[in-house]
C-alpha atoms as a PDB file:
ATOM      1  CA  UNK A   1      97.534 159.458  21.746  1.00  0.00           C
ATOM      2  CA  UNK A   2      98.074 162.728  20.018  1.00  0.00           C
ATOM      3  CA  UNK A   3      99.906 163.935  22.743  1.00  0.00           C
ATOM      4  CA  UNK A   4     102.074 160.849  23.004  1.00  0.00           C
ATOM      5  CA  UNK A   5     102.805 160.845  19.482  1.00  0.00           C
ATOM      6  CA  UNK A   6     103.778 164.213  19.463  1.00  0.00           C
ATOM      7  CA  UNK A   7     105.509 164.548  23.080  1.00  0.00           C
ATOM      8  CA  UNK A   8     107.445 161.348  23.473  1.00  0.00           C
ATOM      9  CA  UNK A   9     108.316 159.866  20.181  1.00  0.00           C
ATOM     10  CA  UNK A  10     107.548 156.616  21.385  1.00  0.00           C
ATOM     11  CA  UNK A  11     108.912 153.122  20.052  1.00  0.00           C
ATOM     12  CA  UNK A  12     105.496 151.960  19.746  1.00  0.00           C
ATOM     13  CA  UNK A  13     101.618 152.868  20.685  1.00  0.00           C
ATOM     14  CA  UNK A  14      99.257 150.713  22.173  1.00  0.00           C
ATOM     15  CA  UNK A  15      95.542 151.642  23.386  1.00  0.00           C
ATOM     16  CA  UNK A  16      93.345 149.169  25.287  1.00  0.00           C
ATOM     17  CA  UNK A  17      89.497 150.254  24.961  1.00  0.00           C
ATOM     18  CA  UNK A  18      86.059 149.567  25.110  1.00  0.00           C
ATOM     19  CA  UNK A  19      84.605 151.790  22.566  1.00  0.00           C
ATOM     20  CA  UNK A  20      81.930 150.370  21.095  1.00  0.00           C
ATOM     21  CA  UNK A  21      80.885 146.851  21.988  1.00  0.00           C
ATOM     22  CA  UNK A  22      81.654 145.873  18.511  1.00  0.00           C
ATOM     23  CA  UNK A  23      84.057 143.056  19.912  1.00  0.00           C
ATOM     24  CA  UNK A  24      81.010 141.526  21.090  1.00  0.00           C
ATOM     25  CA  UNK A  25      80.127 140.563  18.069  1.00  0.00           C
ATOM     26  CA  UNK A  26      82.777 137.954  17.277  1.00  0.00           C
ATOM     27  CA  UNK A  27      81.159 135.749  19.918  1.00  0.00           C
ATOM     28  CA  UNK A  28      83.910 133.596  21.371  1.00  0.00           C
ATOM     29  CA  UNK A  29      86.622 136.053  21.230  1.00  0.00           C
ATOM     30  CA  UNK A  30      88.754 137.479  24.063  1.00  0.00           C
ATOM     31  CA  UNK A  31      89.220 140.860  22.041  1.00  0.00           C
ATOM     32  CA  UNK A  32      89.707 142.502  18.497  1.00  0.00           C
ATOM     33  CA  UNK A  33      92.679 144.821  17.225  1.00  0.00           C
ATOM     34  CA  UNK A  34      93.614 146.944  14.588  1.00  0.00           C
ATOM     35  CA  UNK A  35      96.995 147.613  13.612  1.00  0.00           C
ATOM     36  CA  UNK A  36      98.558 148.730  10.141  1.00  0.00           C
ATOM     37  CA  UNK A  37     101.450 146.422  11.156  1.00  0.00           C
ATOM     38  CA  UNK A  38     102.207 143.289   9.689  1.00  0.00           C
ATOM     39  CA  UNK A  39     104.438 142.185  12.018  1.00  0.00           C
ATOM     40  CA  UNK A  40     102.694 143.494  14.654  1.00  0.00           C
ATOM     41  CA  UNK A  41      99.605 141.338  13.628  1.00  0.00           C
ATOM     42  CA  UNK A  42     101.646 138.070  13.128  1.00  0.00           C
ATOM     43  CA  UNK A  43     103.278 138.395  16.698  1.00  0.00           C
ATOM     44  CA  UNK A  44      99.211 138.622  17.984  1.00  0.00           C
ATOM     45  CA  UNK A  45      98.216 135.291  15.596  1.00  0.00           C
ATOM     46  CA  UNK A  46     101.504 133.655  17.173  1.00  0.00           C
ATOM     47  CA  UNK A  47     100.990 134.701  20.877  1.00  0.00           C
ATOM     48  CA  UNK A  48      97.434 134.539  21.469  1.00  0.00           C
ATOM     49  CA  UNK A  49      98.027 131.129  20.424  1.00  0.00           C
ATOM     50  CA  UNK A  50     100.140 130.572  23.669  1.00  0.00           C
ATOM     51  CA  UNK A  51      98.313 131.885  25.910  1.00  0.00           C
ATOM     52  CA  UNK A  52      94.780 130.308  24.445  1.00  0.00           C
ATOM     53  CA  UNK A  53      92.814 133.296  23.367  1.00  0.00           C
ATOM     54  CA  UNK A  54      90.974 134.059  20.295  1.00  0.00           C
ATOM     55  CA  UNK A  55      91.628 137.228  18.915  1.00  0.00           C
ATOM     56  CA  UNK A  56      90.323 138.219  15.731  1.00  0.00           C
ATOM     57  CA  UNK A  57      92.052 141.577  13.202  1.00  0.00           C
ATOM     58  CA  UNK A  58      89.910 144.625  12.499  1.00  0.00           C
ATOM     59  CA  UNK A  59      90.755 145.486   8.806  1.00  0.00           C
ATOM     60  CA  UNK A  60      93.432 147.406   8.048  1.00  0.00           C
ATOM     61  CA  UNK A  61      92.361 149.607   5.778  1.00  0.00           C
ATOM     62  CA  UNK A  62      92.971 152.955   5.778  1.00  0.00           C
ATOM     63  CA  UNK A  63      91.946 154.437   2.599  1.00  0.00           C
ATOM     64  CA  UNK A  64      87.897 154.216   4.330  1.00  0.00           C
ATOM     65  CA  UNK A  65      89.432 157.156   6.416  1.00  0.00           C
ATOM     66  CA  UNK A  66      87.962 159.521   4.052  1.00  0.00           C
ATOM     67  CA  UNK A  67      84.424 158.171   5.986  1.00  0.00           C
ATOM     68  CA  UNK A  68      85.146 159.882   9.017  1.00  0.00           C
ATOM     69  CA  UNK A  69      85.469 163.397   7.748  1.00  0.00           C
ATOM     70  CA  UNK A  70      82.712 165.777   8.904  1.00  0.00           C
ATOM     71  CA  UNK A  71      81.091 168.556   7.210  1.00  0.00           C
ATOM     72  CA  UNK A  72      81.244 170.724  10.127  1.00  0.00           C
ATOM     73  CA  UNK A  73      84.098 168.619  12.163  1.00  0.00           C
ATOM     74  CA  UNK A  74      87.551 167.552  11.466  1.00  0.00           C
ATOM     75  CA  UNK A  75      86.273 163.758  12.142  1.00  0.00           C
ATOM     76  CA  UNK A  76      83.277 162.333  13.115  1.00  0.00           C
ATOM     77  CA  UNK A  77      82.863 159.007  15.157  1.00  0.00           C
ATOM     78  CA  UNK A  78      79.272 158.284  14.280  1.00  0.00           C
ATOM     79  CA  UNK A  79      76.793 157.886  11.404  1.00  0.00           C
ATOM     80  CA  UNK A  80      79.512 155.956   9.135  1.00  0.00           C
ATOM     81  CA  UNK A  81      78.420 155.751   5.069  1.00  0.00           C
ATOM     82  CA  UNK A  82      79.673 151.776   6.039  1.00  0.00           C
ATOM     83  CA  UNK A  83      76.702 149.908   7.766  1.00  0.00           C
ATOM     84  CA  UNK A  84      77.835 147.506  11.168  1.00  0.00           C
ATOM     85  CA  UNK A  85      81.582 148.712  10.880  1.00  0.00           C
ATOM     86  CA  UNK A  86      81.857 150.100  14.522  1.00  0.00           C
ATOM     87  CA  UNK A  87      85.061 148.978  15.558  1.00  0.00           C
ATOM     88  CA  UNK A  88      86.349 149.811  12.010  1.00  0.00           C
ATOM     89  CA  UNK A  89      85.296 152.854  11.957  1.00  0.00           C
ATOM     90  CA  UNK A  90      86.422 153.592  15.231  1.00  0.00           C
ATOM     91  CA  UNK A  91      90.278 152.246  14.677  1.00  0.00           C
ATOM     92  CA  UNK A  92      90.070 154.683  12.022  1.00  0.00           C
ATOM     93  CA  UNK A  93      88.867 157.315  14.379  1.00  0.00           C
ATOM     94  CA  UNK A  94      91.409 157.003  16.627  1.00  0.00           C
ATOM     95  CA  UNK A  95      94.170 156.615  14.187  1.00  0.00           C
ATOM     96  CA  UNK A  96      93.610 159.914  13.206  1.00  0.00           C
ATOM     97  CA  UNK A  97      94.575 161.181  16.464  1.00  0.00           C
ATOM     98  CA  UNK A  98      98.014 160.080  15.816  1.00  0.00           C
ATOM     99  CA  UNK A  99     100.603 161.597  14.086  1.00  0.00           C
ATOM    100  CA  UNK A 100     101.105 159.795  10.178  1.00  0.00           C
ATOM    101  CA  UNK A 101     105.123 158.643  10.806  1.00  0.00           C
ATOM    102  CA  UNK A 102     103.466 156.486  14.203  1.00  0.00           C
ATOM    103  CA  UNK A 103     100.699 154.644  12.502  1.00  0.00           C
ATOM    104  CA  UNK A 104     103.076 151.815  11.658  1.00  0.00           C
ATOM    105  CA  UNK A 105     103.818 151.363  15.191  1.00  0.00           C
ATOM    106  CA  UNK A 106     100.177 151.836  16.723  1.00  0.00           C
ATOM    107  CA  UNK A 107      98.391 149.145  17.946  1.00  0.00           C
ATOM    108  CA  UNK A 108      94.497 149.504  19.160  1.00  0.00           C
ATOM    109  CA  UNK A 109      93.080 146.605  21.248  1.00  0.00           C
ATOM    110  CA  UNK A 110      89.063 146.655  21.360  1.00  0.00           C
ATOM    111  CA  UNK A 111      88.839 144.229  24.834  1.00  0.00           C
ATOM    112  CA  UNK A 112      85.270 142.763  25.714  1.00  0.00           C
ATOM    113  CA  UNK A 113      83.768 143.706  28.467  1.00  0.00           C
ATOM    114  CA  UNK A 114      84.822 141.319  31.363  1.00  0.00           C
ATOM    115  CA  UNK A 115      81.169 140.626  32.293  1.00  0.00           C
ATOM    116  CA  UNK A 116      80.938 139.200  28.526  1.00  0.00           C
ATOM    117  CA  UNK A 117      84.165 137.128  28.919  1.00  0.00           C
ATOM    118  CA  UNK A 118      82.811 134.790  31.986  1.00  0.00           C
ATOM    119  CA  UNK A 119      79.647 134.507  30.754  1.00  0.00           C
ATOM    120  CA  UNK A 120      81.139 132.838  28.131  1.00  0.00           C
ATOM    121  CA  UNK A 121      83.765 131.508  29.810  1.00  0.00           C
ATOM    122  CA  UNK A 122      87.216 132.832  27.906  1.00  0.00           C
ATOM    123  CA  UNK A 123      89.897 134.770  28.227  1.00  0.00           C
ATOM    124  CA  UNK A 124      90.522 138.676  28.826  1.00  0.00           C
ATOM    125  CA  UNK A 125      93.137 138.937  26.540  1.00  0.00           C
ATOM    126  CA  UNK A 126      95.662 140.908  28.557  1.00  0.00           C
ATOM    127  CA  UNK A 127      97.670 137.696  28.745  1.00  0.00           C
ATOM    128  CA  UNK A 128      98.017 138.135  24.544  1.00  0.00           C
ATOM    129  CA  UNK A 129      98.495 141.597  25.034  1.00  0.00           C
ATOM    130  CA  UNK A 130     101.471 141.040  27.671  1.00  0.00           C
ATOM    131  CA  UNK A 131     103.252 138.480  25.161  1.00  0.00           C
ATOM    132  CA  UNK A 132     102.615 141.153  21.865  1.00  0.00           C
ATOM    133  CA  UNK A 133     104.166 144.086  24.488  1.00  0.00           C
ATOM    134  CA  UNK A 134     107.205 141.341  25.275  1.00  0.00           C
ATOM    135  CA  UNK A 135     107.993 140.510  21.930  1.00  0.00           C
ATOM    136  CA  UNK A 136     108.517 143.326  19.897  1.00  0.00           C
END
């Protein structure tokens, strides 16, 4: 994403990952996101709708990126002062691998793991993703 960022000046970032589980936790969900977009979260409420997923927002809030500094690391992705924030803390992580001026236009999706989705019987959430990618 760095390399993106800094490379291709793109119109807009988006990463689809599995980093942590965390999504897992919001049981009947087809994936969680971060974004520091507004619109770019209200075209996810809108569209998921339309397709039938749940999605559900990782907070936006940056100012807890002062909990991934390290004392002997730029940034640290573990062993967070904030207790069961994985895929917080992780947005935040990532985030800080791109550049400030494409923040606004970042988008990180944290999928489930497909295995997780049947069991439960729900969506992917690729076909949310699709209609976000379309719409902007």
């Amino acid at each position: 994403m760095a390399y993106i960022s800094k490379n291709y000046k793109p119109d807009y970032i988006f990463d689809i990952a599995t980093l942590t589980s965390a999504s897992d936790v919001y049981c009947h969900t087809s994936f969680s996101y971060f974004t520091v977009n507004e619109k770019l979260s209200s075209i996810a409420t809108s569209k998921c709708k339309d397709v039938g997923e749940k999605i559900i927002r990782i907070p936006p809030w940056v100012e807890y990126m002062e909990y991934i500094k390290s004392n002997i690391a730029d940034v640290k992705n573990s062993g967070y002062k904030c207790k069961k924030s994985d895929d917080f803390m992780a947005s935040l992580f990532l985030m800080n691998f791109i550049d400030k001026k494409y923040r606004n236009k970042w988008m990180h999706f944290d999928i489930r793991m497909m295995s997780d989705n049947n069991e439960l019987n729900i969506a992917e959430g690729f076909g949310t993703i699709l209609k976000i990618i379309n719409n902007i």
